[in-house]
C-alpha atoms as a PDB file:
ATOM      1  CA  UNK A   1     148.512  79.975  75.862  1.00  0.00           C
ATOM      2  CA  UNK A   2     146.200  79.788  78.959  1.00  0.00           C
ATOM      3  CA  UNK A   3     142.859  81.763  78.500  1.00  0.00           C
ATOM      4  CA  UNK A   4     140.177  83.029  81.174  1.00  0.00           C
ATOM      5  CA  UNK A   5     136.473  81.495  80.007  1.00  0.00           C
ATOM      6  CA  UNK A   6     133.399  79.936  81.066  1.00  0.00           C
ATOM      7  CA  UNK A   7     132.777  76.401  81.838  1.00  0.00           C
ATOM      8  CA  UNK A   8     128.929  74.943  81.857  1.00  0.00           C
ATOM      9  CA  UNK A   9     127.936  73.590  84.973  1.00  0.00           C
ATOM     10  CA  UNK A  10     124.617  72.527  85.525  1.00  0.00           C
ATOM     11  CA  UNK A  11     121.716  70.418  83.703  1.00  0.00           C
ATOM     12  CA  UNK A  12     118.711  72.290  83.064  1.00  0.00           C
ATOM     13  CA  UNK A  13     119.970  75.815  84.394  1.00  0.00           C
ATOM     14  CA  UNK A  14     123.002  77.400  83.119  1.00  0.00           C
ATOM     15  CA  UNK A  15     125.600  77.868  85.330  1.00  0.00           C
ATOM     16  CA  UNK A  16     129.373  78.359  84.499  1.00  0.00           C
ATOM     17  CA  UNK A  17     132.927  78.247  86.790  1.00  0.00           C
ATOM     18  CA  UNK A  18     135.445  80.750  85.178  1.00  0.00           C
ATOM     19  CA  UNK A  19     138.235  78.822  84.995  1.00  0.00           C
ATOM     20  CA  UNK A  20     141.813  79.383  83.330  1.00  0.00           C
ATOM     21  CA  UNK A  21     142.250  76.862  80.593  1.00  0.00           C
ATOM     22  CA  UNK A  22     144.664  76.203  78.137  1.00  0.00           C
ATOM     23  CA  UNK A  23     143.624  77.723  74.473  1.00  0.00           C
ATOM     24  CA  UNK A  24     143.432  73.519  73.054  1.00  0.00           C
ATOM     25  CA  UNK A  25     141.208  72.516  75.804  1.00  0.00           C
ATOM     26  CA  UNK A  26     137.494  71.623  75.211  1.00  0.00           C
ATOM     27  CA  UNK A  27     134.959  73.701  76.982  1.00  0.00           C
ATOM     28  CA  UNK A  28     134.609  71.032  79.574  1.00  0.00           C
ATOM     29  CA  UNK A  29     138.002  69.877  79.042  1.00  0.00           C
ATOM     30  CA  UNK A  30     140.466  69.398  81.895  1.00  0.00           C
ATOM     31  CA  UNK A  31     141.421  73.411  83.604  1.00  0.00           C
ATOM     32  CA  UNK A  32     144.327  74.283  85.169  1.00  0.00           C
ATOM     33  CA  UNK A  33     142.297  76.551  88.256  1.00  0.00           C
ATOM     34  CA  UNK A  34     139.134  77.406  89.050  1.00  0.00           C
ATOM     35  CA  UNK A  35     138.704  81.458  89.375  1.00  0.00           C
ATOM     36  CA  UNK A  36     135.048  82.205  89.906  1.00  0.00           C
ATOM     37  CA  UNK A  37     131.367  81.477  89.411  1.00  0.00           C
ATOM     38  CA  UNK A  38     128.881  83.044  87.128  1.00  0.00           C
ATOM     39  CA  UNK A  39     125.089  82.572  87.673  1.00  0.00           C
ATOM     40  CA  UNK A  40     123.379  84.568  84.840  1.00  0.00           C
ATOM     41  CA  UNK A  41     119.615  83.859  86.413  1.00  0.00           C
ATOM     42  CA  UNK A  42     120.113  84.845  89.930  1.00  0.00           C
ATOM     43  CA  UNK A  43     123.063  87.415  88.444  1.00  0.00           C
ATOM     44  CA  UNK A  44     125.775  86.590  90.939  1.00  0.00           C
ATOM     45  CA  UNK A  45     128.700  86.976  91.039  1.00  0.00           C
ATOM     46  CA  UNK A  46     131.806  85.367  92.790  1.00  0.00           C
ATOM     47  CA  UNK A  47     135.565  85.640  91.835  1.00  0.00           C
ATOM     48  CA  UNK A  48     138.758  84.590  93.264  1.00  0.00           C
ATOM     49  CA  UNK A  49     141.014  87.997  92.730  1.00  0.00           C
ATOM     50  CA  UNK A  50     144.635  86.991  93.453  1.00  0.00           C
ATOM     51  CA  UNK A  51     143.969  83.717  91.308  1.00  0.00           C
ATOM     52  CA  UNK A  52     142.950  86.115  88.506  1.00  0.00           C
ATOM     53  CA  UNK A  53     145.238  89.144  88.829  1.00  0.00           C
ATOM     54  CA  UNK A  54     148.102  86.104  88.780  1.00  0.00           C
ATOM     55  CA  UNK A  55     146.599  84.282  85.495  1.00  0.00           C
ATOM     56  CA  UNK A  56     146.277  88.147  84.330  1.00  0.00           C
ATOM     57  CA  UNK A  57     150.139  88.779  84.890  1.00  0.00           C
ATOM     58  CA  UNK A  58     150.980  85.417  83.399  1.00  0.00           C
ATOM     59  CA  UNK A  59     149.704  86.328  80.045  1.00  0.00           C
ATOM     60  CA  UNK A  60     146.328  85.029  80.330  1.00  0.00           C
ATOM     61  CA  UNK A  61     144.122  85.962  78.006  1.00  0.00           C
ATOM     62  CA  UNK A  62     140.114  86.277  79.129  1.00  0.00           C
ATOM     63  CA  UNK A  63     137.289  85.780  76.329  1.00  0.00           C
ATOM     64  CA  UNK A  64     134.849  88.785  75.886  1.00  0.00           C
ATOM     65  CA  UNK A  65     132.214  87.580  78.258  1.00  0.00           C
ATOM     66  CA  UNK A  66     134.880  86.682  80.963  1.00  0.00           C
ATOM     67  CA  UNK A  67     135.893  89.928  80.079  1.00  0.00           C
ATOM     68  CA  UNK A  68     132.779  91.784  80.413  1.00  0.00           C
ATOM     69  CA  UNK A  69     132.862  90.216  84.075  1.00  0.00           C
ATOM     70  CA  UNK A  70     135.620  91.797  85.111  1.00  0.00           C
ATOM     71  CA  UNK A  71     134.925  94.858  83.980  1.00  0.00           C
ATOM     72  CA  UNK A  72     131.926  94.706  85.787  1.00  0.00           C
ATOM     73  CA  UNK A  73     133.851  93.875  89.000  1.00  0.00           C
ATOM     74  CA  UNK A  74     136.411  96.220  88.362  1.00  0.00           C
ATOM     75  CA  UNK A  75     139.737  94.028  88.263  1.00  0.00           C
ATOM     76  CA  UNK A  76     141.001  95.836  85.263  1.00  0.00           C
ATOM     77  CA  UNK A  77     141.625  98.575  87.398  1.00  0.00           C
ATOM     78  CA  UNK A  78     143.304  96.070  90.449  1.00  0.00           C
ATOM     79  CA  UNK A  79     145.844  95.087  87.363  1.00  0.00           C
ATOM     80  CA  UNK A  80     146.710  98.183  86.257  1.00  0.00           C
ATOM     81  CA  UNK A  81     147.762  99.486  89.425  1.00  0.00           C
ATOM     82  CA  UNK A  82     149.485  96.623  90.106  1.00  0.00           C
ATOM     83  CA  UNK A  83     151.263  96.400  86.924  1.00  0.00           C
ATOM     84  CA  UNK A  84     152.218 100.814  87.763  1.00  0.00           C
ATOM     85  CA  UNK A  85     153.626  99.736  90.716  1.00  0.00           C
ATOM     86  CA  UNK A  86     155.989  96.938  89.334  1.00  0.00           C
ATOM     87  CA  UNK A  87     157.650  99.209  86.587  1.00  0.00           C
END
């Protein structure tokens, strides 16, 4: 199962890639895309949208923070109306 998360980049300052992953991977373990960056101190913001809607349609499950994200960005609403339009 491939899930949505963050990955820890950066020494002294936290800053994460959200990356798809599979479930038995490590939190800096070996991911199978990068989707986005998350910088919680300077609060911005940058994802990749087809990479995620595709991970999204795939199965791919994000973790509540990841989660939070997208809400945030809206891409809930990007999947639903994608998913209307294929059924």
């Amino acid at each position: 199962m491939v899930k949505l998360r963050l990955k820890r980049c950066g020494r002294k300052q936290a800053v994460y890639r959200i990356v798809a992953i599979d479930v038995r991977s490590r939190r800096e373990g070996r991911d199978l895309r990068k989707v986005g960056f998350y910088d919680p101190i300077k609060n911005q913001t940058y994802l990749n949208v087809p990479a995620i809607l595709y991970f999204l349609e795939k199965g791919a499950q994000p973790t509540e923070t990841v989660q939070d994200i997208l809400k945030k960005a809206e891409i809930f609403k990007e999947f639903h109306s994608n998913q209307m339009k294929l059924n």
